[in-house]
PDB file of N, CA and C in Angstrom:
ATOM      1  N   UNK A   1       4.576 -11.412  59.836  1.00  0.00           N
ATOM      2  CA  UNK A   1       5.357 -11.892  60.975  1.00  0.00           C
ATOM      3  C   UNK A   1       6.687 -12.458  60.472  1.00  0.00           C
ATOM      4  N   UNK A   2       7.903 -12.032  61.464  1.00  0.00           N
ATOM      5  CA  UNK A   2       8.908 -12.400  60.549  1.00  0.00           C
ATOM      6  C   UNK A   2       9.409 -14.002  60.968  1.00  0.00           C
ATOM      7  N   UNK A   3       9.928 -14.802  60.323  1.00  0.00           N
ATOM      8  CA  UNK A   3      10.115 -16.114  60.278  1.00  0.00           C
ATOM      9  C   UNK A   3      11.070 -16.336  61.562  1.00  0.00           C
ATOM     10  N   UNK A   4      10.886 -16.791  62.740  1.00  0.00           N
ATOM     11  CA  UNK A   4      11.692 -17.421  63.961  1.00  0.00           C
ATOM     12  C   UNK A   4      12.486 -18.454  63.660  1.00  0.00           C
ATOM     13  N   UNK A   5      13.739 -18.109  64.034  1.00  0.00           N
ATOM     14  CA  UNK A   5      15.019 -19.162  63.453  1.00  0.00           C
ATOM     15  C   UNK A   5      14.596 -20.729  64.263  1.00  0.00           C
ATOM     16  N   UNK A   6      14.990 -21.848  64.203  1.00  0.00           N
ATOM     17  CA  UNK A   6      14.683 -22.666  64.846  1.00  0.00           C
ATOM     18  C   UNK A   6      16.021 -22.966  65.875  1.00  0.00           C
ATOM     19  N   UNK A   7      15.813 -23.297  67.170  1.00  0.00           N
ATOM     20  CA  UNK A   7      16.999 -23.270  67.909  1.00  0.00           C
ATOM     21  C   UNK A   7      17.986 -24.549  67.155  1.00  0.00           C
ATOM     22  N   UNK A   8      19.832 -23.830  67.282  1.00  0.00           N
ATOM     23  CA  UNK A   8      20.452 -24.995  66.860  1.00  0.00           C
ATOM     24  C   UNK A   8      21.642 -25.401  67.731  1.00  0.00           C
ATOM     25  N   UNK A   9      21.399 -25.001  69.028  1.00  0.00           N
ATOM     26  CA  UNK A   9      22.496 -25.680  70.210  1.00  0.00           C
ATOM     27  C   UNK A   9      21.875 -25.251  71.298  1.00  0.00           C
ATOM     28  N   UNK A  10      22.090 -26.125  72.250  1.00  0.00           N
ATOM     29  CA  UNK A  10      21.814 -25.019  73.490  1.00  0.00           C
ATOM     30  C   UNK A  10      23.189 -26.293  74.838  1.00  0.00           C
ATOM     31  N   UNK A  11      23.809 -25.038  75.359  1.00  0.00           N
ATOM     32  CA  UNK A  11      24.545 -25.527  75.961  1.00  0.00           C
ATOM     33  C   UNK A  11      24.511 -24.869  77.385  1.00  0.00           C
ATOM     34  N   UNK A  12      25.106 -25.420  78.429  1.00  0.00           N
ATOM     35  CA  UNK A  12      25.219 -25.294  79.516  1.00  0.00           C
ATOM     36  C   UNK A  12      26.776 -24.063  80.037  1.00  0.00           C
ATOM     37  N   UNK A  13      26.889 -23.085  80.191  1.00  0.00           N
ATOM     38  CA  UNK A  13      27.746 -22.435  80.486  1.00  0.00           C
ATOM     39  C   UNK A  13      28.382 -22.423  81.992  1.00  0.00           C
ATOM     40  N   UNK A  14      29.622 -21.303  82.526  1.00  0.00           N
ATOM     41  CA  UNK A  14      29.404 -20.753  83.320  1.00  0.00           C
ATOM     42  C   UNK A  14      27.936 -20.205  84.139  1.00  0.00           C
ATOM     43  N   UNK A  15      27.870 -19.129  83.748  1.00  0.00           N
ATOM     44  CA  UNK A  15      26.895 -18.406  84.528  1.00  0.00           C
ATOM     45  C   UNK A  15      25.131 -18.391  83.599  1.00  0.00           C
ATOM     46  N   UNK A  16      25.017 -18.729  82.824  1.00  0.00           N
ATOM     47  CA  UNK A  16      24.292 -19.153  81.559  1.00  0.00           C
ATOM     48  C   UNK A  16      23.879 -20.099  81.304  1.00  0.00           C
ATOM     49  N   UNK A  17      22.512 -20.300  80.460  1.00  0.00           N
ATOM     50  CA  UNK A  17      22.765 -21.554  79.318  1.00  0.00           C
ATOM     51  C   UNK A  17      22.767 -20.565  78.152  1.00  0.00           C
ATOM     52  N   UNK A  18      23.395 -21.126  76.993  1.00  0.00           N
ATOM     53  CA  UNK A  18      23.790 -20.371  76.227  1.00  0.00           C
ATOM     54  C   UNK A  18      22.420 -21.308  74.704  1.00  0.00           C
ATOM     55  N   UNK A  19      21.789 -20.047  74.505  1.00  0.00           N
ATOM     56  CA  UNK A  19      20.742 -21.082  72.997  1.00  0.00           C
ATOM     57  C   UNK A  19      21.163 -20.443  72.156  1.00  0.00           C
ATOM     58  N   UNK A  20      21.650 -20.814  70.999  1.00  0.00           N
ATOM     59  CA  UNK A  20      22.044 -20.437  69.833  1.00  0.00           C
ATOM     60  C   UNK A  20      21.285 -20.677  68.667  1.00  0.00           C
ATOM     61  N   UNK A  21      20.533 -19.279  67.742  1.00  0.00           N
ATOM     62  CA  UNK A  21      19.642 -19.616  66.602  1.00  0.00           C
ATOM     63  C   UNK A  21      20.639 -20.012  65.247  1.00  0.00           C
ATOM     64  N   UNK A  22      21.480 -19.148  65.596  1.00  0.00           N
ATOM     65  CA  UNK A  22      22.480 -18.544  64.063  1.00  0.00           C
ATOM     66  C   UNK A  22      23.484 -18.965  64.139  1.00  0.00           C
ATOM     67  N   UNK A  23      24.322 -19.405  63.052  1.00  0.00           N
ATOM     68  CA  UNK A  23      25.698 -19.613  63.746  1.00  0.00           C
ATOM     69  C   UNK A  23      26.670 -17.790  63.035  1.00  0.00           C
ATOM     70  N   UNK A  24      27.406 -17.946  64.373  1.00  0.00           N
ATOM     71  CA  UNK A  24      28.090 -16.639  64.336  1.00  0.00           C
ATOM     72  C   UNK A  24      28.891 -16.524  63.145  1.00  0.00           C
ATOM     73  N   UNK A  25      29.363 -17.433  62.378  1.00  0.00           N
ATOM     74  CA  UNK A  25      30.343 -17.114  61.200  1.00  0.00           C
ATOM     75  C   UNK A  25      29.376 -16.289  60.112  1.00  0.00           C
ATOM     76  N   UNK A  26      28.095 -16.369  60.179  1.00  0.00           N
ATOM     77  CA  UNK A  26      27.625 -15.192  58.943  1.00  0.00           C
ATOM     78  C   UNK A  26      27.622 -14.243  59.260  1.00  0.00           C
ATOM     79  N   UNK A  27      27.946 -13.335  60.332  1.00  0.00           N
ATOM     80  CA  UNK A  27      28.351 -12.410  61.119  1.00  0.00           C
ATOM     81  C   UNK A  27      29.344 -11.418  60.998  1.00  0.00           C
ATOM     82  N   UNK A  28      29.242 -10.455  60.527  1.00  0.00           N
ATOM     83  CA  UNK A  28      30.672  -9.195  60.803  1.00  0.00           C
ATOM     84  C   UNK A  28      30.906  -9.279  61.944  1.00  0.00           C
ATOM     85  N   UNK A  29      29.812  -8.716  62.529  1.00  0.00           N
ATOM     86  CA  UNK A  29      30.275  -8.018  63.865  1.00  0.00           C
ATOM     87  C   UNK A  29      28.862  -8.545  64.990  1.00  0.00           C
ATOM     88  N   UNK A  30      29.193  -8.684  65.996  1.00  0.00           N
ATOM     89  CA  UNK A  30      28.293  -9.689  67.132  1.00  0.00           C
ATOM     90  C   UNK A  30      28.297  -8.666  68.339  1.00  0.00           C
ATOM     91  N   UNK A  31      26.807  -7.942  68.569  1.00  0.00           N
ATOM     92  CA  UNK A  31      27.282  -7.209  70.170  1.00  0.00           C
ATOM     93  C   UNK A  31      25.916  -7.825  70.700  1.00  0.00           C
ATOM     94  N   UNK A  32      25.878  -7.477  72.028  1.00  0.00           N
ATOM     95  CA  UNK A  32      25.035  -7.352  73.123  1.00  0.00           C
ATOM     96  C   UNK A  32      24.485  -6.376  73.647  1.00  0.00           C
ATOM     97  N   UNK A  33      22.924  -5.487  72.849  1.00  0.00           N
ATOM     98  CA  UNK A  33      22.902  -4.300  72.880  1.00  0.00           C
ATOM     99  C   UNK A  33      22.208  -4.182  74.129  1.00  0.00           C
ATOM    100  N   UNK A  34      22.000  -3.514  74.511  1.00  0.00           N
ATOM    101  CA  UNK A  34      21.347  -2.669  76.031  1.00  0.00           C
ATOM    102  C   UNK A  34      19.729  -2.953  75.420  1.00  0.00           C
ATOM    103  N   UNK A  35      19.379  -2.582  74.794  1.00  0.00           N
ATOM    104  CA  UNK A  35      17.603  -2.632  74.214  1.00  0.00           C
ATOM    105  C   UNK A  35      17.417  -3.948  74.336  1.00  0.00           C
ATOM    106  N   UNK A  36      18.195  -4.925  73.600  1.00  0.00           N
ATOM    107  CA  UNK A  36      18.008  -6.237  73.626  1.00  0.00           C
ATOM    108  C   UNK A  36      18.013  -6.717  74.838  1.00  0.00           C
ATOM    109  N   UNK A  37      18.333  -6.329  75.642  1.00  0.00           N
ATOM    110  CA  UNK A  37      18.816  -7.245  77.723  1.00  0.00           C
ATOM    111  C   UNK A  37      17.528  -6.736  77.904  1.00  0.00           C
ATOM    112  N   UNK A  38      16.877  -5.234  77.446  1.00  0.00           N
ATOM    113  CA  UNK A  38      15.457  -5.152  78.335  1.00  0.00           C
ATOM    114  C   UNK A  38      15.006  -6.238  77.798  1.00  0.00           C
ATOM    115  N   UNK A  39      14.380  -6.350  76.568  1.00  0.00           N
ATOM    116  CA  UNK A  39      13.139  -6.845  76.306  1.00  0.00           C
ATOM    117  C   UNK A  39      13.644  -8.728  76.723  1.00  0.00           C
ATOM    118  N   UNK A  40      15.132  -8.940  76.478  1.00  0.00           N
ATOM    119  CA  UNK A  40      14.912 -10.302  77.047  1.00  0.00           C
ATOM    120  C   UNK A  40      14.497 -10.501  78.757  1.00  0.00           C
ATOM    121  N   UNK A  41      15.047  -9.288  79.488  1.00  0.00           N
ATOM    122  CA  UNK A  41      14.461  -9.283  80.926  1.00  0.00           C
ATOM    123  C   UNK A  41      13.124  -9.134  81.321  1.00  0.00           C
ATOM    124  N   UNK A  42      12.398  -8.924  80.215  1.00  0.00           N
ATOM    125  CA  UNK A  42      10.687  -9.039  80.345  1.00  0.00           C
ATOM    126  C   UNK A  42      10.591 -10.361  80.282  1.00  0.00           C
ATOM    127  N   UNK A  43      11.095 -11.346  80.189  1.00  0.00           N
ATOM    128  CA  UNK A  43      10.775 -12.747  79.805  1.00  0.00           C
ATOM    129  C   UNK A  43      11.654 -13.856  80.718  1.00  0.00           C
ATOM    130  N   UNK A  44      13.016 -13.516  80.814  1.00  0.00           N
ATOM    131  CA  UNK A  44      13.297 -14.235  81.956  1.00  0.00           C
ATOM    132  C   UNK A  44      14.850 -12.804  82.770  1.00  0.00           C
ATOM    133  N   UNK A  45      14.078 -12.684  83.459  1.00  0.00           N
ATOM    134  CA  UNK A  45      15.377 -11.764  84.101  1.00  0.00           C
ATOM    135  C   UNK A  45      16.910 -12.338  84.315  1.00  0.00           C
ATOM    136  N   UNK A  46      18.026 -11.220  83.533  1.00  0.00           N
ATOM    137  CA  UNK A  46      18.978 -11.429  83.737  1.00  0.00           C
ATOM    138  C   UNK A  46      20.099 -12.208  82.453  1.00  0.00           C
ATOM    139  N   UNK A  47      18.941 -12.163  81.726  1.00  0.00           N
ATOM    140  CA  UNK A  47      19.260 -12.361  80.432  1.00  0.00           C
ATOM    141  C   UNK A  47      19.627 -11.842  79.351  1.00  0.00           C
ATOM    142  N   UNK A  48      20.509 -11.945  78.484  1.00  0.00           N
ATOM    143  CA  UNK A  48      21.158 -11.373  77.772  1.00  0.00           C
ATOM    144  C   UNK A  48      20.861 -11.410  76.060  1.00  0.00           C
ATOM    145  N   UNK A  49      21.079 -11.424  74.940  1.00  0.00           N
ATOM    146  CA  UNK A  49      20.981 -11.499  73.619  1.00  0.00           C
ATOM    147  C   UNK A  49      22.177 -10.910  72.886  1.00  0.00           C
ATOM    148  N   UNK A  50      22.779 -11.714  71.804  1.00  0.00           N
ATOM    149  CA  UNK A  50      23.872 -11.536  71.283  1.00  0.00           C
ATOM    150  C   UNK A  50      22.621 -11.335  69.546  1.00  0.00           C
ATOM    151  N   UNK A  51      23.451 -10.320  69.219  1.00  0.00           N
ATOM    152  CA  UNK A  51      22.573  -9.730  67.661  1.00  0.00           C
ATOM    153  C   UNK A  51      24.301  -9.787  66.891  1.00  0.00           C
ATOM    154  N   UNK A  52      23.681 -10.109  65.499  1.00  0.00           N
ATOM    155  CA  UNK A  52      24.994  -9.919  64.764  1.00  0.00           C
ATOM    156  C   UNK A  52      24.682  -9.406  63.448  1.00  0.00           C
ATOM    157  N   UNK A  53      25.455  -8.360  63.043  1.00  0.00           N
ATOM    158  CA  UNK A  53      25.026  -8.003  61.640  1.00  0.00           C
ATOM    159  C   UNK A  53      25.621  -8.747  60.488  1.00  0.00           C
ATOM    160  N   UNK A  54      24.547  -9.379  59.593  1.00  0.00           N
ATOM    161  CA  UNK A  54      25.059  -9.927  58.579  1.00  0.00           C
ATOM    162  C   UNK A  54      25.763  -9.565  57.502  1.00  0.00           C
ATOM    163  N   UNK A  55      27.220 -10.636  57.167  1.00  0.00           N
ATOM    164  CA  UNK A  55      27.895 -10.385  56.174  1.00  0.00           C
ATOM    165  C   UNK A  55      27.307 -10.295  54.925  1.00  0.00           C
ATOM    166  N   UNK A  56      27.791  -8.960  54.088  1.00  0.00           N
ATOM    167  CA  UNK A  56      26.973  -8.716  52.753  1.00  0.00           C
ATOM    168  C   UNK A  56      25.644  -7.600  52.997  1.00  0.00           C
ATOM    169  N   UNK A  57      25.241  -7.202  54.220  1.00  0.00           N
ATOM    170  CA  UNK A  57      24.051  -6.487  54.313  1.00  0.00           C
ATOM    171  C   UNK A  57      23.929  -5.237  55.291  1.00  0.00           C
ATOM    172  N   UNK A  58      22.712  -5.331  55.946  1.00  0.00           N
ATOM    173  CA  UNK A  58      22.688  -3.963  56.878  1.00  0.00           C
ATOM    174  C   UNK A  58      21.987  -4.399  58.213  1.00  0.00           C
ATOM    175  N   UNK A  59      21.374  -6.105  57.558  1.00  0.00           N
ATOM    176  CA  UNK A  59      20.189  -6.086  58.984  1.00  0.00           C
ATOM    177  C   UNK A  59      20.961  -6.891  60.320  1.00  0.00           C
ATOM    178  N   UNK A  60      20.386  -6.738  61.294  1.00  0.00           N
ATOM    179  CA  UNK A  60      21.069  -7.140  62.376  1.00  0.00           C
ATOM    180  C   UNK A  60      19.862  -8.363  62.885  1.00  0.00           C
ATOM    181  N   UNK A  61      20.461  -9.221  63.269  1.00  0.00           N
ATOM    182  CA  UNK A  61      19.733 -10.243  63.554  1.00  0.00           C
ATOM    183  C   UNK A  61      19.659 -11.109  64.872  1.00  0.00           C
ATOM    184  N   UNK A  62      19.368 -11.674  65.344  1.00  0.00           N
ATOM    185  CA  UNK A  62      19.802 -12.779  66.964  1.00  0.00           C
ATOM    186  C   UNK A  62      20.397 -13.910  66.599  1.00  0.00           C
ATOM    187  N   UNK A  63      21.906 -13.873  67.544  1.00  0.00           N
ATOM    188  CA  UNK A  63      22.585 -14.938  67.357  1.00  0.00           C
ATOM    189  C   UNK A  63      22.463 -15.882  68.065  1.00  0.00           C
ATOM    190  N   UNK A  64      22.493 -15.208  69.312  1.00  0.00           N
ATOM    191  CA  UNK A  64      22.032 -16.217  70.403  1.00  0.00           C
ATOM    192  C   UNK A  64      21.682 -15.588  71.809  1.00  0.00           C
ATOM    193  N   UNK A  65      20.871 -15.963  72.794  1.00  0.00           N
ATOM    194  CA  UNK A  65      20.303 -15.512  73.702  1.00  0.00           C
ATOM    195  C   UNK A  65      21.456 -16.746  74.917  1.00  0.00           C
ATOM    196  N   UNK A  66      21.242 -15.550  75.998  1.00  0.00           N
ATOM    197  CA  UNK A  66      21.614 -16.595  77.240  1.00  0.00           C
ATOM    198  C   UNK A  66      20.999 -16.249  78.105  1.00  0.00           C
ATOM    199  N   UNK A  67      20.664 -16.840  78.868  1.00  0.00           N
ATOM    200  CA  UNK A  67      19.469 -17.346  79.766  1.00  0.00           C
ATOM    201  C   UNK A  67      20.234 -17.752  80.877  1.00  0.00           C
ATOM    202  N   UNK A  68      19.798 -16.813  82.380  1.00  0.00           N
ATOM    203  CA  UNK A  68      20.243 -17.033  83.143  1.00  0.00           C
ATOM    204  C   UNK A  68      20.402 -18.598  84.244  1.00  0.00           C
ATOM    205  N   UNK A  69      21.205 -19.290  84.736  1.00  0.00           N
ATOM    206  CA  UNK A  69      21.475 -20.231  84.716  1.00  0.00           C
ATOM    207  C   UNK A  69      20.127 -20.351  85.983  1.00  0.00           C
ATOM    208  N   UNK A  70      20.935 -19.484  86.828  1.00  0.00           N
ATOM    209  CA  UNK A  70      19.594 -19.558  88.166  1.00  0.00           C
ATOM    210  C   UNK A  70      18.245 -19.239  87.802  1.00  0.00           C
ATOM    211  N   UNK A  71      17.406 -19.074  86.852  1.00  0.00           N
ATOM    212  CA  UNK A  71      16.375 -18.881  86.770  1.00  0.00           C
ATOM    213  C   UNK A  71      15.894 -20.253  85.582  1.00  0.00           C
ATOM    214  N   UNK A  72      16.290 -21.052  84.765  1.00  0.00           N
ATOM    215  CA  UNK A  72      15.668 -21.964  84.214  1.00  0.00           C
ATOM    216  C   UNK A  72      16.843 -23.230  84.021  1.00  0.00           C
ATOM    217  N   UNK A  73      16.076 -24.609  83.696  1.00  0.00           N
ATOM    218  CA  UNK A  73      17.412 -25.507  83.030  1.00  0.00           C
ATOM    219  C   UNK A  73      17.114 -25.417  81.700  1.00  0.00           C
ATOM    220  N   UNK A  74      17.922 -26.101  81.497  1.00  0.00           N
ATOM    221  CA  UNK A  74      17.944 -26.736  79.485  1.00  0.00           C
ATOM    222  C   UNK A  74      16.456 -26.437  78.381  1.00  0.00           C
ATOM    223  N   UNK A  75      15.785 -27.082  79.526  1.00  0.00           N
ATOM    224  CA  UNK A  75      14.547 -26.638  78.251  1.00  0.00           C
ATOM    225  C   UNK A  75      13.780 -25.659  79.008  1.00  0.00           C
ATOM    226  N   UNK A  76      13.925 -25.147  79.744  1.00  0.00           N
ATOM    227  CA  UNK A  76      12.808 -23.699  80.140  1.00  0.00           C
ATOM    228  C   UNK A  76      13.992 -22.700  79.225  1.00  0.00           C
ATOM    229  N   UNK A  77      15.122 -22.777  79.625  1.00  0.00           N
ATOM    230  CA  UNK A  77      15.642 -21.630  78.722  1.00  0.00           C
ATOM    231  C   UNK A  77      15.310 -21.797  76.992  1.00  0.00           C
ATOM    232  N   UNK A  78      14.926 -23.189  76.590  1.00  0.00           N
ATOM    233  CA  UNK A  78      15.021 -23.027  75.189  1.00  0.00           C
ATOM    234  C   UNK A  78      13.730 -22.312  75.171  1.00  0.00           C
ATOM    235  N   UNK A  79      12.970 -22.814  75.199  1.00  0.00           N
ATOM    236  CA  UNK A  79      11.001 -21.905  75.521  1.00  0.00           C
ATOM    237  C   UNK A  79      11.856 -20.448  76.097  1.00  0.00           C
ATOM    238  N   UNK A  80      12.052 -19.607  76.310  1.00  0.00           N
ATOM    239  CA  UNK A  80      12.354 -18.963  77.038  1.00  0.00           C
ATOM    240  C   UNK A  80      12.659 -17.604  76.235  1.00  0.00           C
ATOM    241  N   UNK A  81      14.112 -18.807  75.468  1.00  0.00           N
ATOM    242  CA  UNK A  81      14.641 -17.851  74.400  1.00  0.00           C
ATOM    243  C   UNK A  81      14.139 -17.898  73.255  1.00  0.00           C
ATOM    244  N   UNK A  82      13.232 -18.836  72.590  1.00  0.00           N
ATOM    245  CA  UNK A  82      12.242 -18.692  71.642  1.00  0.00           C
ATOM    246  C   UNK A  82      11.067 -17.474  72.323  1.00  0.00           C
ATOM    247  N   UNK A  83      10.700 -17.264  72.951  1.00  0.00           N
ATOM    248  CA  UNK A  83      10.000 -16.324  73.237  1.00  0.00           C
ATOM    249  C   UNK A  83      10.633 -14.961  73.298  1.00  0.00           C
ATOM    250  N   UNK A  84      11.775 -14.467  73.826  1.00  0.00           N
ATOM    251  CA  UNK A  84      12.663 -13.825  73.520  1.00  0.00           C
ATOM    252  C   UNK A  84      13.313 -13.578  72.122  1.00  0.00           C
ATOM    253  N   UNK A  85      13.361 -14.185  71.406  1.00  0.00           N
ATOM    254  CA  UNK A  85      13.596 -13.993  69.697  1.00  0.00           C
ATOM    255  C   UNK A  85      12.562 -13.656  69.003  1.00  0.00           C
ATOM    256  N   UNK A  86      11.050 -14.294  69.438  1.00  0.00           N
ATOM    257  CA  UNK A  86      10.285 -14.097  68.789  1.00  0.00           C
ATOM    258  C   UNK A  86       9.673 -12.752  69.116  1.00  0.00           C
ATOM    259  N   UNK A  87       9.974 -11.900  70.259  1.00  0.00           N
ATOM    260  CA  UNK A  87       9.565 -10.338  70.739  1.00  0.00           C
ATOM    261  C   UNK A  87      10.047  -9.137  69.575  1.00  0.00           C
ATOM    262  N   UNK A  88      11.818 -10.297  69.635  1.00  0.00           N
ATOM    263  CA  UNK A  88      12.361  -9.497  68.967  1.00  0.00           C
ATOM    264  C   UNK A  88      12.289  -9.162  67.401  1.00  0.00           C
ATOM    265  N   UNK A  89      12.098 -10.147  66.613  1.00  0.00           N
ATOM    266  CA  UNK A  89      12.269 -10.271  65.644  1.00  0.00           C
ATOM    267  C   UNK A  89      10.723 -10.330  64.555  1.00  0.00           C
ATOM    268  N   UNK A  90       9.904 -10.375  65.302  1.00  0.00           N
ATOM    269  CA  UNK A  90       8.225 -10.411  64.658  1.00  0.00           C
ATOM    270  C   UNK A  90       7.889  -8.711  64.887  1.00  0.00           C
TER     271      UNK A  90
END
């Protein structure tokens, strides 16, 4: 099973809360793939996942999930998006 980052912000957005595992500076490049929105929409609809591939390598990883604002607050999205990282990444 692969090791689940531990959450290290979670903030209140626009349209979002935004939980952040990773911070984006170890990052080349940061997208929001289409595969990733399904499997986070199995868990809370309308939700999104930011993956970033790491500098120096090949693997792509979760940077941060956002969690739709109308469907949880502060801590249902953190549970939310730990469950969502952990789909992804185990």
């Amino acid at each position: 099973m692969a090791d689940i980052p531990d959450v290290q912000a979670v903030e209140t957005e626009d349209e979002y809360i935004h939980v952040r595992f990773r911070d984006p500076d170890q990052f080349d490049t940061i997208r929001t793939p289409d595969w990733a929105a399904n499997v986070a929409n199995s868990v809370s609809e309308g939700s999104e996942v930011r993956t970033g591939k790491e500098k120096d390598g090949d693997e792509w990883k979760v940077e941060s999930v956002l969690i739709d604002r109308d469907n949880a607050d502060e801590d249902q999205a953190r549970e939310q998006a730990k469950q969502i990282v952990e789909k992804i990444e185990s």
